[in-house]
N, C-alpha and C. Protein backbone atom coordinates (compact mmCIF):
# COMPACT_ATOMS: atom_id res chain seq x y z
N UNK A 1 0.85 -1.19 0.00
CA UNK A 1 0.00 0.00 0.00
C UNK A 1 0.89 1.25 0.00
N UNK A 2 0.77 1.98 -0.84
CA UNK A 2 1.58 3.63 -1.09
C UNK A 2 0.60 4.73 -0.40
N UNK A 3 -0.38 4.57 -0.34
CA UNK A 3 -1.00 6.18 0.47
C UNK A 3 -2.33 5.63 0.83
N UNK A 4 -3.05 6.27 2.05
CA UNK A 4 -4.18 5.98 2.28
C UNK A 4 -4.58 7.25 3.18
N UNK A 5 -5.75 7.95 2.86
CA UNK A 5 -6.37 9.16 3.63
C UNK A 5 -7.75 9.42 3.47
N UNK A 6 -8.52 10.07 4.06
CA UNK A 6 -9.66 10.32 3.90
C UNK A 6 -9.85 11.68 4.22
N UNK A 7 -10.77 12.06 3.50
CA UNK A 7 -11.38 13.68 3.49
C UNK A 7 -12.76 13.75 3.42
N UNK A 8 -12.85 15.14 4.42
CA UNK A 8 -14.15 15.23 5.11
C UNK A 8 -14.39 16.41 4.50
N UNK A 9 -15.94 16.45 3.92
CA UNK A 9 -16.64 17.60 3.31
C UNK A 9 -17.66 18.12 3.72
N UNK A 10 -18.15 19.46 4.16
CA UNK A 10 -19.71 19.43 4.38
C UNK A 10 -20.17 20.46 3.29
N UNK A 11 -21.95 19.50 2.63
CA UNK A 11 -22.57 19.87 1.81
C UNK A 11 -23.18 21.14 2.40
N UNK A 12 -23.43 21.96 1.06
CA UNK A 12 -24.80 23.21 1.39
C UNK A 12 -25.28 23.34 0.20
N UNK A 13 -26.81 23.56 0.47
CA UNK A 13 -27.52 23.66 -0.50
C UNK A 13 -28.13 25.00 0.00
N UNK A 14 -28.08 25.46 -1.42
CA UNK A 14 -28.81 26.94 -1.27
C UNK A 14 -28.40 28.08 -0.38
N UNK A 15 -27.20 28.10 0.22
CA UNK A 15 -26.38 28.71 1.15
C UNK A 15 -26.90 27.98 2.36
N UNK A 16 -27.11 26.95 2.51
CA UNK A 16 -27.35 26.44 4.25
C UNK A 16 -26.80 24.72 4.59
N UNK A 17 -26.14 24.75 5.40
CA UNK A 17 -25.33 23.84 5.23
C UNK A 17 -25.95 22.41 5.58
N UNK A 18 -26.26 21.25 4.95
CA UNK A 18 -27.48 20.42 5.00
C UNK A 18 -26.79 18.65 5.32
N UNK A 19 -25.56 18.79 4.57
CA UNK A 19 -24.80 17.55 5.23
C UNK A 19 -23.26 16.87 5.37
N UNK A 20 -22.94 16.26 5.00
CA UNK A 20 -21.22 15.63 5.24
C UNK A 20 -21.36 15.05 4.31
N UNK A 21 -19.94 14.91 3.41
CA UNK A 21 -19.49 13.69 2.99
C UNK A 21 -18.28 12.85 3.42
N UNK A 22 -17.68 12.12 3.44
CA UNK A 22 -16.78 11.54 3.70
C UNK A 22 -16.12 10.47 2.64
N UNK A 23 -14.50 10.66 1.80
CA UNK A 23 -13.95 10.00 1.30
C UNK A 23 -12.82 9.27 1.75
N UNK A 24 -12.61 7.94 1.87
CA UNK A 24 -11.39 7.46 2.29
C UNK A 24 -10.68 6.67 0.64
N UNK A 25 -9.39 7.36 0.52
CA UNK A 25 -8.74 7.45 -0.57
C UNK A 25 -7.46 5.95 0.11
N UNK A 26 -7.21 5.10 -1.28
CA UNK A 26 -6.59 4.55 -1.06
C UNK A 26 -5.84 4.08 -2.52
N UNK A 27 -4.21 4.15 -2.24
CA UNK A 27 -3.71 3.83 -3.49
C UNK A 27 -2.28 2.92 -3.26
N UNK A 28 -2.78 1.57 -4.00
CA UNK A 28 -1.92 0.53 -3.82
C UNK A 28 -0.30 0.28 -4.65
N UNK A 29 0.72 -0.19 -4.52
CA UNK A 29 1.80 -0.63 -5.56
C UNK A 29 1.66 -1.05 -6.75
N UNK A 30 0.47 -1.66 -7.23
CA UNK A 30 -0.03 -1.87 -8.46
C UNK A 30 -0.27 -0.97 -9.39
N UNK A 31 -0.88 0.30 -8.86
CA UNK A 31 -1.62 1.36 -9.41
C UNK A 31 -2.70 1.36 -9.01
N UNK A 32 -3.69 0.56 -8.60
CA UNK A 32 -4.86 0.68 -8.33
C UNK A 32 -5.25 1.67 -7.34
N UNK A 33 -6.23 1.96 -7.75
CA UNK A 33 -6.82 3.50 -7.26
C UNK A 33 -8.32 2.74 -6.40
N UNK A 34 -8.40 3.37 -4.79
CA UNK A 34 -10.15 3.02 -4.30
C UNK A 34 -10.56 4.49 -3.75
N UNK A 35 -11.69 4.41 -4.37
CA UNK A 35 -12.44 5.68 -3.60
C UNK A 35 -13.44 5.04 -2.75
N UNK A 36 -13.14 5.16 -1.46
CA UNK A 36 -14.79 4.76 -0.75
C UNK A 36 -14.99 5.86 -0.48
N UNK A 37 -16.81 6.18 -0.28
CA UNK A 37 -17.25 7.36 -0.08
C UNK A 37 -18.57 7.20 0.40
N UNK A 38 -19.04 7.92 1.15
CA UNK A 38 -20.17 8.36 1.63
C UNK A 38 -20.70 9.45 2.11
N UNK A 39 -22.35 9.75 1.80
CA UNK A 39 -22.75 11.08 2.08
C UNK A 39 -24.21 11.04 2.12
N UNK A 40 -24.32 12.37 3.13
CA UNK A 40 -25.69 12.45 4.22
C UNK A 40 -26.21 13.90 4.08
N UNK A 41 -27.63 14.22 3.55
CA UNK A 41 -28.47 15.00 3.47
C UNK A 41 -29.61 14.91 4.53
N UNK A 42 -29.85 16.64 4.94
CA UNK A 42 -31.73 15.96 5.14
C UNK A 42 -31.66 17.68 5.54
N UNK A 43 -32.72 17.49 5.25
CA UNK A 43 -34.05 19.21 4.73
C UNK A 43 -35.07 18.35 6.12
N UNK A 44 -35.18 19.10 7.19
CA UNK A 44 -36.51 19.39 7.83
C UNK A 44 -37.43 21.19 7.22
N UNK A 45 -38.52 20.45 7.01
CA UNK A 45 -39.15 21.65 6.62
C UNK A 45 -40.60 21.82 7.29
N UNK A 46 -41.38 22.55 7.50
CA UNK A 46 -42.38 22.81 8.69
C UNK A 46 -43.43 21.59 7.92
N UNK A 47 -43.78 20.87 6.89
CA UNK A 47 -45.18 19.98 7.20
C UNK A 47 -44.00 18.85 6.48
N UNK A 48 -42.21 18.58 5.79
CA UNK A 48 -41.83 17.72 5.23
C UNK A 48 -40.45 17.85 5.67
N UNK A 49 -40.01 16.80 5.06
CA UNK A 49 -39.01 16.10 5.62
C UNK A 49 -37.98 15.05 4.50
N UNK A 50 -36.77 15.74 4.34
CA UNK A 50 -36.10 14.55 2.78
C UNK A 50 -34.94 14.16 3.37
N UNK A 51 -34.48 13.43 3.25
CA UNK A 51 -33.62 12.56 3.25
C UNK A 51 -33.16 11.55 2.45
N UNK A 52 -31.90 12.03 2.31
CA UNK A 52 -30.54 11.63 0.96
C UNK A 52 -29.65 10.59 2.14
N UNK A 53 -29.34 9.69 1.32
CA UNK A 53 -27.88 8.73 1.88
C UNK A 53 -27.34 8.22 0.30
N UNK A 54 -25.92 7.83 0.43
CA UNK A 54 -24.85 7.78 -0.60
C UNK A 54 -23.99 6.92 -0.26
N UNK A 55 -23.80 5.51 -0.36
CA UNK A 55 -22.56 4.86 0.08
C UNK A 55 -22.01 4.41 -1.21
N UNK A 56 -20.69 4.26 -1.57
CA UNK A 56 -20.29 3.48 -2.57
C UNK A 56 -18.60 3.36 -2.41
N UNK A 57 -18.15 2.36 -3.42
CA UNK A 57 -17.09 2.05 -3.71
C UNK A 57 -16.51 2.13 -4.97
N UNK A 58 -15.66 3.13 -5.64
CA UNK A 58 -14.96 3.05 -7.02
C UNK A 58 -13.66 2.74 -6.89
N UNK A 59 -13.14 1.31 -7.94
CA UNK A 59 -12.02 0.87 -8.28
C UNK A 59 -11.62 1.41 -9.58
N UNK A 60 -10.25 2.08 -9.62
CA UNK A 60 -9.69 2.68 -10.89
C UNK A 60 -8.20 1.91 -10.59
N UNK A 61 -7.76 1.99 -12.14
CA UNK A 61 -6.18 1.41 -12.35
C UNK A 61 -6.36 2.36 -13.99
N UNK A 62 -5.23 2.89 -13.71
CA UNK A 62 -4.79 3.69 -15.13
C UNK A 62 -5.71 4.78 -16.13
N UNK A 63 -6.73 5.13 -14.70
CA UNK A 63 -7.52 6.51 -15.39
C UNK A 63 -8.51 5.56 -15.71
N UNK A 64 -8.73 4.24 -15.55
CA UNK A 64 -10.13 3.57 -16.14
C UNK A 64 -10.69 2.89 -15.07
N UNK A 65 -11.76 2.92 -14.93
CA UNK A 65 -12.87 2.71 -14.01
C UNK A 65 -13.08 1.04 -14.13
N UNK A 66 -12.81 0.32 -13.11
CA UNK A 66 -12.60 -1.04 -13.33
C UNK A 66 -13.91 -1.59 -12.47
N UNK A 67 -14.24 -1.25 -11.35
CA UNK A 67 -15.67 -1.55 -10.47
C UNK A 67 -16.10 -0.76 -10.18
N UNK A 68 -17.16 -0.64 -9.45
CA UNK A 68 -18.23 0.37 -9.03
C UNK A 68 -18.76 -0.13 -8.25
N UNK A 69 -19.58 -0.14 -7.44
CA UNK A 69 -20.50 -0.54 -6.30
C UNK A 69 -21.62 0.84 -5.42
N UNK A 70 -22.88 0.97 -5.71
CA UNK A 70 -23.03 2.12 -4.63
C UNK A 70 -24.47 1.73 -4.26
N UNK A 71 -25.09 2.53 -3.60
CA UNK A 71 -26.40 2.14 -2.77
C UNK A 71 -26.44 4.07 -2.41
N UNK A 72 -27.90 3.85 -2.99
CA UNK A 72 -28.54 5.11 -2.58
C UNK A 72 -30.28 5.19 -2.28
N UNK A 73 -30.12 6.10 -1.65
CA UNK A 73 -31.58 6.30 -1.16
C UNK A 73 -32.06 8.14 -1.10
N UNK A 74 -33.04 8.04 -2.25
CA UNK A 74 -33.81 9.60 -1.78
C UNK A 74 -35.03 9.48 -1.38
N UNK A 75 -35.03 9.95 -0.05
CA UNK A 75 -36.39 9.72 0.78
C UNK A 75 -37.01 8.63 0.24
N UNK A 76 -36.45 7.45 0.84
CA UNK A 76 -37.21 6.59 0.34
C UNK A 76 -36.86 5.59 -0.88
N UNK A 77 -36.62 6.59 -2.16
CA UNK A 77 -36.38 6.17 -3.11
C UNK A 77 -35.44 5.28 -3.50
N UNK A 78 -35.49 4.08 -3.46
CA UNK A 78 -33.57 3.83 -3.55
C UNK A 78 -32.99 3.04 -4.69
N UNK A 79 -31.84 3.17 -5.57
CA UNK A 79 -31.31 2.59 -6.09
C UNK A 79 -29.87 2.10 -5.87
N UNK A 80 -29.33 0.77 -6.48
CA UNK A 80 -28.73 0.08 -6.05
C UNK A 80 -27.79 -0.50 -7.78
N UNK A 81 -26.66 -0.04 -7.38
CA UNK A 81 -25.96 0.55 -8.70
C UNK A 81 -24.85 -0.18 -8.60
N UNK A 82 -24.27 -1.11 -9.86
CA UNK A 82 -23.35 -2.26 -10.10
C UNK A 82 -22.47 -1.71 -11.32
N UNK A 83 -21.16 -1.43 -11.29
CA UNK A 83 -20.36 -1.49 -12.68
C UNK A 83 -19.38 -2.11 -12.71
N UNK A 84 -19.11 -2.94 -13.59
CA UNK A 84 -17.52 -3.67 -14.04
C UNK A 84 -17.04 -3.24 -15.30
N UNK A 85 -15.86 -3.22 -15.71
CA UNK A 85 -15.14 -2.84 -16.63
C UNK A 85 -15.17 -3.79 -17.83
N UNK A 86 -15.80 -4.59 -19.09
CA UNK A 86 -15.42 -5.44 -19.85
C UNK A 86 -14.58 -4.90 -20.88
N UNK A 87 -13.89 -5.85 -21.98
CA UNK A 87 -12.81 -5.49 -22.93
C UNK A 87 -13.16 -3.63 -23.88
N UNK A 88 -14.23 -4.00 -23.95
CA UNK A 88 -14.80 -2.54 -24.82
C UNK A 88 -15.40 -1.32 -23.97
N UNK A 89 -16.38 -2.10 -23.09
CA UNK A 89 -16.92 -1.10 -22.84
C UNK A 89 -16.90 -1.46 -20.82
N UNK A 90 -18.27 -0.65 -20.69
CA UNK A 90 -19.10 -0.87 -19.42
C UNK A 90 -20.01 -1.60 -19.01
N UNK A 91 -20.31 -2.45 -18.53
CA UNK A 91 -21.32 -3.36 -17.86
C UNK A 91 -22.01 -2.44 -16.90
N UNK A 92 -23.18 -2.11 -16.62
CA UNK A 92 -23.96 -1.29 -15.81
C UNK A 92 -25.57 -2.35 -15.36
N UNK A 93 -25.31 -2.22 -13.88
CA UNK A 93 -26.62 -3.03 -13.48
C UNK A 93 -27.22 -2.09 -12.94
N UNK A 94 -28.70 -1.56 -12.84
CA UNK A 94 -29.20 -0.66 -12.17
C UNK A 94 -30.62 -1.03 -11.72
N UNK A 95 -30.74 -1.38 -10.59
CA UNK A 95 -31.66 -1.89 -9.59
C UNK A 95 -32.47 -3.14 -10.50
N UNK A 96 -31.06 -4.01 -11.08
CA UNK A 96 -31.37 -5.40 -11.54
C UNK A 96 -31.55 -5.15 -13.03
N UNK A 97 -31.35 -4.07 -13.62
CA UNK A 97 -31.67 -3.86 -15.18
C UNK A 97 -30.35 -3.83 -15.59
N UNK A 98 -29.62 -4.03 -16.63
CA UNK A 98 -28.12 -4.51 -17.21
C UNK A 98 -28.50 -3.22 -18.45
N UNK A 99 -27.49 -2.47 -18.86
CA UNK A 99 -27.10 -1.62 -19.81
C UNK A 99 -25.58 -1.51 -19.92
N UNK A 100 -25.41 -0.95 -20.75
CA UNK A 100 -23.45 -0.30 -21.05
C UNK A 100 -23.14 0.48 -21.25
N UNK A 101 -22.35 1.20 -21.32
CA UNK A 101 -21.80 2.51 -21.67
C UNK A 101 -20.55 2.52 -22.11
N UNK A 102 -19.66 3.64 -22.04
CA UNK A 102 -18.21 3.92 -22.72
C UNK A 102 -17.19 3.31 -21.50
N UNK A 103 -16.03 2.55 -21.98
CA UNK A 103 -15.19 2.08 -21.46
C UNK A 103 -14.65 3.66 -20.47
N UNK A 104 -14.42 4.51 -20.97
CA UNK A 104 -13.36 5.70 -20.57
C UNK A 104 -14.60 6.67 -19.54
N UNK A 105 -15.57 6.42 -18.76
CA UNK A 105 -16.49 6.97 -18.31
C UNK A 105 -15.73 7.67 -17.26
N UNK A 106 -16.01 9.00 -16.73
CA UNK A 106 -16.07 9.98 -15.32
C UNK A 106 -17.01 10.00 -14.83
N UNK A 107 -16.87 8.97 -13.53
CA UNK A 107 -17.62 9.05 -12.23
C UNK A 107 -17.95 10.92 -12.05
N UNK A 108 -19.33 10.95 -11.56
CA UNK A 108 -20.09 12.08 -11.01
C UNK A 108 -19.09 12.28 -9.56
N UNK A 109 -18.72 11.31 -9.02
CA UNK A 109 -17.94 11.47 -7.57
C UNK A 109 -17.06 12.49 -8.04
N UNK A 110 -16.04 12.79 -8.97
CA UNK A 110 -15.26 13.77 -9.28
C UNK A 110 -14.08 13.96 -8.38
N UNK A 111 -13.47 12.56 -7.85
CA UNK A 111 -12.92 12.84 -6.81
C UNK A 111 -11.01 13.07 -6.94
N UNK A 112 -11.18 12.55 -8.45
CA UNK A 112 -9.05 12.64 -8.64
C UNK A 112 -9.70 13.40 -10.22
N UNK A 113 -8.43 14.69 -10.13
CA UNK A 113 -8.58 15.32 -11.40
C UNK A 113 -8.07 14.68 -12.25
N UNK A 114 -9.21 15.30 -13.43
CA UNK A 114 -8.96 14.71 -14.94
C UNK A 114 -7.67 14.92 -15.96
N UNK A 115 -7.53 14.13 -16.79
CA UNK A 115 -6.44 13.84 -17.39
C UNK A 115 -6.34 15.32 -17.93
N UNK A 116 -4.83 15.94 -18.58
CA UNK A 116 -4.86 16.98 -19.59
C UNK A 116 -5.19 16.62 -20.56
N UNK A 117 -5.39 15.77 -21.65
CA UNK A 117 -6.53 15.68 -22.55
C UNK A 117 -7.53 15.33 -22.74
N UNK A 118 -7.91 15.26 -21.53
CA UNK A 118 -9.44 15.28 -21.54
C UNK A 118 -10.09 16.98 -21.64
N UNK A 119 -9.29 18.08 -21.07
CA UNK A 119 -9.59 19.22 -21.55
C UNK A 119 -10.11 19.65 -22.55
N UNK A 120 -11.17 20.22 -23.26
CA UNK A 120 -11.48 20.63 -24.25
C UNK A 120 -12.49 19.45 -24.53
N UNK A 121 -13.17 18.12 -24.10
CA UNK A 121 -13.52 17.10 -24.80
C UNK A 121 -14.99 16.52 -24.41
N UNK A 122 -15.75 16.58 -25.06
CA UNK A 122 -16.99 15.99 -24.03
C UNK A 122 -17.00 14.61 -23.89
N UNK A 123 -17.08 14.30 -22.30
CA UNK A 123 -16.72 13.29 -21.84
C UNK A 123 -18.08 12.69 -21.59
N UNK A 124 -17.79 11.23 -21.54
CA UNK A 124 -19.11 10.71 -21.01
C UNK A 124 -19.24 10.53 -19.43
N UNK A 125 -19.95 10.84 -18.94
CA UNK A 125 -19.84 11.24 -17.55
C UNK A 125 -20.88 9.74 -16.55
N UNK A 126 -20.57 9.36 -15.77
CA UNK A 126 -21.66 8.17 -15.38
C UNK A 126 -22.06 8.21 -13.23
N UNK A 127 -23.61 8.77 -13.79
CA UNK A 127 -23.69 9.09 -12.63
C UNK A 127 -24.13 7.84 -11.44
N UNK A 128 -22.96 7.87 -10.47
CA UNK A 128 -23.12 7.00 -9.42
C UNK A 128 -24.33 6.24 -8.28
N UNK A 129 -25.20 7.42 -7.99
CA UNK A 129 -26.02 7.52 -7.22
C UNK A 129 -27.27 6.22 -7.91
N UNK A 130 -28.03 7.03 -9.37
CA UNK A 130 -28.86 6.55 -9.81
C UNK A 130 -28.32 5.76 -11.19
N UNK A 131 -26.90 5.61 -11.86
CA UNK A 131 -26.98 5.03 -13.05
C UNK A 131 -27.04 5.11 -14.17
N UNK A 132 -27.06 6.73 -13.98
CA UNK A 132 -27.67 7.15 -15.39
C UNK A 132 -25.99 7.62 -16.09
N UNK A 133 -26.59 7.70 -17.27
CA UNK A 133 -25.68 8.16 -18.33
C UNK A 133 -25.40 9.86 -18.68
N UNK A 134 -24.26 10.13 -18.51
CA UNK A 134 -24.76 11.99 -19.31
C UNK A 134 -23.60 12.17 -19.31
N UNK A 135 -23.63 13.58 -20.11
CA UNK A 135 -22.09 13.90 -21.25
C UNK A 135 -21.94 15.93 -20.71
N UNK A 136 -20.65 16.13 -20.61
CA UNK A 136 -20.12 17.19 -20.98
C UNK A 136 -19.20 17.59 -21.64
N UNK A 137 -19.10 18.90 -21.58
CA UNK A 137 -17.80 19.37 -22.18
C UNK A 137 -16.86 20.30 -20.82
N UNK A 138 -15.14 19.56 -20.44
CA UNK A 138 -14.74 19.73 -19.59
C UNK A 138 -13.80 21.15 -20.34
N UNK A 139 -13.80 21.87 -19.33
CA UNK A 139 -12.74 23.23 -19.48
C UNK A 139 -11.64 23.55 -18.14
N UNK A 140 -10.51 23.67 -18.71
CA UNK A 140 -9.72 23.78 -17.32
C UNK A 140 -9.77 25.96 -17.42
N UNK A 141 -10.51 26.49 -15.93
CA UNK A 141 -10.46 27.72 -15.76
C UNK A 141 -9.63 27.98 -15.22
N UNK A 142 -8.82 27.75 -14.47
CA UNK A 142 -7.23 27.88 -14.26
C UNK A 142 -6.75 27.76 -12.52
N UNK A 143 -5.62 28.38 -12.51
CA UNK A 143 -5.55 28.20 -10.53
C UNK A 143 -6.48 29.36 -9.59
N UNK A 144 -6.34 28.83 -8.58
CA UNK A 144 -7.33 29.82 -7.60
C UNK A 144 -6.38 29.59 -6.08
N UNK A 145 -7.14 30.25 -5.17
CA UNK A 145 -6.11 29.72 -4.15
C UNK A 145 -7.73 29.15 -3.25
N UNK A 146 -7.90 28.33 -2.53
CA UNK A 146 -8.71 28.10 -1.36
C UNK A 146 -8.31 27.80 -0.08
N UNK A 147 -9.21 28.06 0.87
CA UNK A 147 -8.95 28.04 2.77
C UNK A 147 -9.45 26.77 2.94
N UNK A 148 -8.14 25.89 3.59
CA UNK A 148 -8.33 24.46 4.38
C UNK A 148 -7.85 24.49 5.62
N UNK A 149 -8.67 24.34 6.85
CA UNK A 149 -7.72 24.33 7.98
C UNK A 149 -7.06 25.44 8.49
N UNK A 150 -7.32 26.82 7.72
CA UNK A 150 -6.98 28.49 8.28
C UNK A 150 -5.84 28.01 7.43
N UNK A 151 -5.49 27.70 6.34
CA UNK A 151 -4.24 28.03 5.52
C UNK A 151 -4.73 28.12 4.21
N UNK A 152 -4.13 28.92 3.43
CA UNK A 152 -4.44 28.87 1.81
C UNK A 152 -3.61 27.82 0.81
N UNK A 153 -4.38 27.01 0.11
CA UNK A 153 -4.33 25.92 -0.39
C UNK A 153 -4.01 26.45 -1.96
N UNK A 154 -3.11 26.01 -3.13
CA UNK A 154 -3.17 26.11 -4.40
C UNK A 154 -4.49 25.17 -5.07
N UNK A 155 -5.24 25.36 -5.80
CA UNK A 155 -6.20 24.97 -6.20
C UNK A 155 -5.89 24.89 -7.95
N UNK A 156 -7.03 24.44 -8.28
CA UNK A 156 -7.04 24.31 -9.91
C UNK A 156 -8.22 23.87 -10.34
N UNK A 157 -9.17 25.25 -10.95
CA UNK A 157 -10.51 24.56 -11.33
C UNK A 157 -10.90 24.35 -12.70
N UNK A 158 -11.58 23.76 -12.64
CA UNK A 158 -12.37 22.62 -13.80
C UNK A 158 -14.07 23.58 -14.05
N UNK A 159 -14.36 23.45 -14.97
CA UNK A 159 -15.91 23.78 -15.20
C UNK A 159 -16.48 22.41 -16.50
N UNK A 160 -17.42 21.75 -15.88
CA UNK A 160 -18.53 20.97 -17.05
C UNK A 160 -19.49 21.50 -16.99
N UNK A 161 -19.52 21.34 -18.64
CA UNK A 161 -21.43 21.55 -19.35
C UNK A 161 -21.89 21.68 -20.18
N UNK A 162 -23.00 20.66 -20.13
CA UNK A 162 -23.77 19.70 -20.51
C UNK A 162 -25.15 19.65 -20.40
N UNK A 163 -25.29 17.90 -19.51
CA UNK A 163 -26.37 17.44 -18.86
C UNK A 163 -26.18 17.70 -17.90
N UNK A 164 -24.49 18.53 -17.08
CA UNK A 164 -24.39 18.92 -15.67
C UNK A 164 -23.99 19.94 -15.85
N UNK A 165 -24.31 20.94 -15.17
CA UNK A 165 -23.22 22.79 -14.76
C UNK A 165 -22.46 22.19 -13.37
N UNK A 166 -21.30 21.55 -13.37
CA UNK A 166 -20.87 21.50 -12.19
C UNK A 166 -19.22 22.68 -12.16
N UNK A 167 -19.01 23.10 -11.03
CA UNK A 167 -17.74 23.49 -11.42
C UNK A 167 -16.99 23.28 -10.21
N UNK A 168 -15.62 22.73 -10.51
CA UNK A 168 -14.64 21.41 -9.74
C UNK A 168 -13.09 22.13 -9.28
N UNK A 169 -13.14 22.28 -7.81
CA UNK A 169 -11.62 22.44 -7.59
C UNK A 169 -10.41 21.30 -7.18
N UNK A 170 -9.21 21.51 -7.46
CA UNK A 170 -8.60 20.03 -7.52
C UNK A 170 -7.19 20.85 -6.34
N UNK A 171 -6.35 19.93 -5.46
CA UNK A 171 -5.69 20.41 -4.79
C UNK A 171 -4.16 20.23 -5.65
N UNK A 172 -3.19 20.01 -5.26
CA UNK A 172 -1.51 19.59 -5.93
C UNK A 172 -1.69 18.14 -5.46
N UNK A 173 -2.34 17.70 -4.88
CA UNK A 173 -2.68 16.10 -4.77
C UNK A 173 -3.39 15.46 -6.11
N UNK A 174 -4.25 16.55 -6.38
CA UNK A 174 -5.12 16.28 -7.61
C UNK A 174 -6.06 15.26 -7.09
N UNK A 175 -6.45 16.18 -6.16
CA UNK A 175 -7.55 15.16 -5.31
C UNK A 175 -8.45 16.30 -5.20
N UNK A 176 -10.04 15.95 -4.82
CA UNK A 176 -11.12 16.94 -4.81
C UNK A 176 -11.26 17.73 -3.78
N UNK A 177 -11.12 18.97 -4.47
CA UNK A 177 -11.57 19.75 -2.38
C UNK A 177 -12.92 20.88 -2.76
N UNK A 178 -13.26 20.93 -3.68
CA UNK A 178 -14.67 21.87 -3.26
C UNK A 178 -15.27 21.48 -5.32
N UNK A 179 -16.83 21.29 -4.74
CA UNK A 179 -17.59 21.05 -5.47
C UNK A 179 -18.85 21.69 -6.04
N UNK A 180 -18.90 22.66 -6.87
CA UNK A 180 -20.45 23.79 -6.99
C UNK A 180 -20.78 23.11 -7.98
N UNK A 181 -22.44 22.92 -8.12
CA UNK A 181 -23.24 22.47 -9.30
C UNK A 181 -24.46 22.58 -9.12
N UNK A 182 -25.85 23.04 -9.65
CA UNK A 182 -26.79 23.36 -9.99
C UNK A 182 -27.50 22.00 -10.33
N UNK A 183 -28.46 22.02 -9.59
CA UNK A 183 -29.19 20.40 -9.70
C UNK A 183 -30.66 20.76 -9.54
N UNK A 184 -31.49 20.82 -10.38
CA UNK A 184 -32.91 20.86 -10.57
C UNK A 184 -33.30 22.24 -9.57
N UNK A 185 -32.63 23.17 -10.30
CA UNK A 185 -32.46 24.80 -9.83
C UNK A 185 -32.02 24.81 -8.35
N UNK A 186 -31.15 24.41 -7.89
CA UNK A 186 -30.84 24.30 -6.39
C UNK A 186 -29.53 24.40 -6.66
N UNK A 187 -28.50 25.21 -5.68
CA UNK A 187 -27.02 25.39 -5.78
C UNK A 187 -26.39 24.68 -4.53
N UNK A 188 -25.37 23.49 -5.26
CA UNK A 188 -24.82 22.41 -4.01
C UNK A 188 -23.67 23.07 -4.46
N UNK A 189 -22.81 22.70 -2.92
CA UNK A 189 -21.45 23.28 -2.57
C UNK A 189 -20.99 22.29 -1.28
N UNK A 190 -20.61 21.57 -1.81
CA UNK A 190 -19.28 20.75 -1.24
C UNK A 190 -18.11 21.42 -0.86
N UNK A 191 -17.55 21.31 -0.16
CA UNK A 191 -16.69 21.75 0.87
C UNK A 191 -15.74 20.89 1.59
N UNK A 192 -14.15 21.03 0.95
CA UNK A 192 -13.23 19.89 2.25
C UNK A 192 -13.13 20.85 3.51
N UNK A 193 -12.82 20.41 4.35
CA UNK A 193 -12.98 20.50 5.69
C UNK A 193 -11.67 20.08 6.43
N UNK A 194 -11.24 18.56 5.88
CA UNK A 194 -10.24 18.14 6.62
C UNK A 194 -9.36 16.96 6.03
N UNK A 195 -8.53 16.56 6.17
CA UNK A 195 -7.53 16.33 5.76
C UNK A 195 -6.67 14.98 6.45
N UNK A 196 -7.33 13.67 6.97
CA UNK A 196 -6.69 12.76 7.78
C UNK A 196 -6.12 11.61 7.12
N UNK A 197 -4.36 11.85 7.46
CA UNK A 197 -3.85 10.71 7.01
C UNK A 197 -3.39 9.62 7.88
């Protein structure tokens, strides 16, 4: 094993801060890349009440997405999301239904920055939670600086869009530390927090 850490995020929606995520990053002598991750929503509102959960597991080796595993639930709703890597493409199970997609797919997790040529390219993008399929076009907007821990951090952001407006900051780890994107007119903002190795 070469590195292992996890990072702690808290979500806000709409300027109010609504939940956590949590990634534990792990990267082996092989190359193999694991993202475990999980994340927690919930809206009390005077006659309702929502509640989001997010668990999953992504296996990468060489920028390609080799497994997948996740389990989600919106209020209620839940899907239960399977990917393996075959020679061409993607194998995709989604709450027992089998489809495929592009071998070279970007996880919605967004959690290790994207290649330099992927810049300029619309990518096929494959969202974790529910399964679905969707495409952008990635742009690198350049460095920024951000606050981790009362220190200023070098940053480097990303903008997609598409089927998503998300826009992505990456650290000199080239690991994820803050996340803005627009989701059925609502503004999410992910946030690292912390830093445990």
């Amino acid at each position: 094993m070469v590195e292992k850490h996890s990072r702690a995020f808290k979500i806000s929606i709409d300027g109010t801060e609504r939940g956590t995520m949590t990634m534990l990053l792990t990267k082996r002598d092989d190359g193999t890349e694991t993202m475990r991750g999980q994340a927690e929503l919930s809206f009390n509102f005077v006659v309702y009440k929502y509640r989001y959960s997010s668990s999953g597991t992504e296996v990468w080796k060489s920028g390609r997405l080799l497994r997948l595993a996740n389990e989600a639930d919106y209020n209620g709703e839940k899907y239960v999301v399977q990917a393996s890597a075959q020679q061409q493409d993607l194998a995709i199970e989604v709450n027992g239904e089998s489809q495929r997609t592009a071998a070279d797919v970007w996880v919605t997790s967004y959690w290790r920055e994207p290649e330099p040529h992927k810049v300029g390219q619309k990518l096929a993008l494959f969202e974790a939670d529910k399964g679905r399929k969707l495409s952008g076009t990635l742009q690198r907007v350049g460095k920024e600086q951000l606050a981790l821990e009362k220190k200023m951090v070098n940053a480097t952001r990303y903008q997609i869009r598409g089927d998503v407006e998300v826009d992505l900051w990456y650290d000199e780890d080239q690991r994820l530390m803050r996340q803005h994107s627009v989701e059925s007119g609502h503004r999410a903002l992910l946030e690292l927090t912390q830093i445990i190795r």
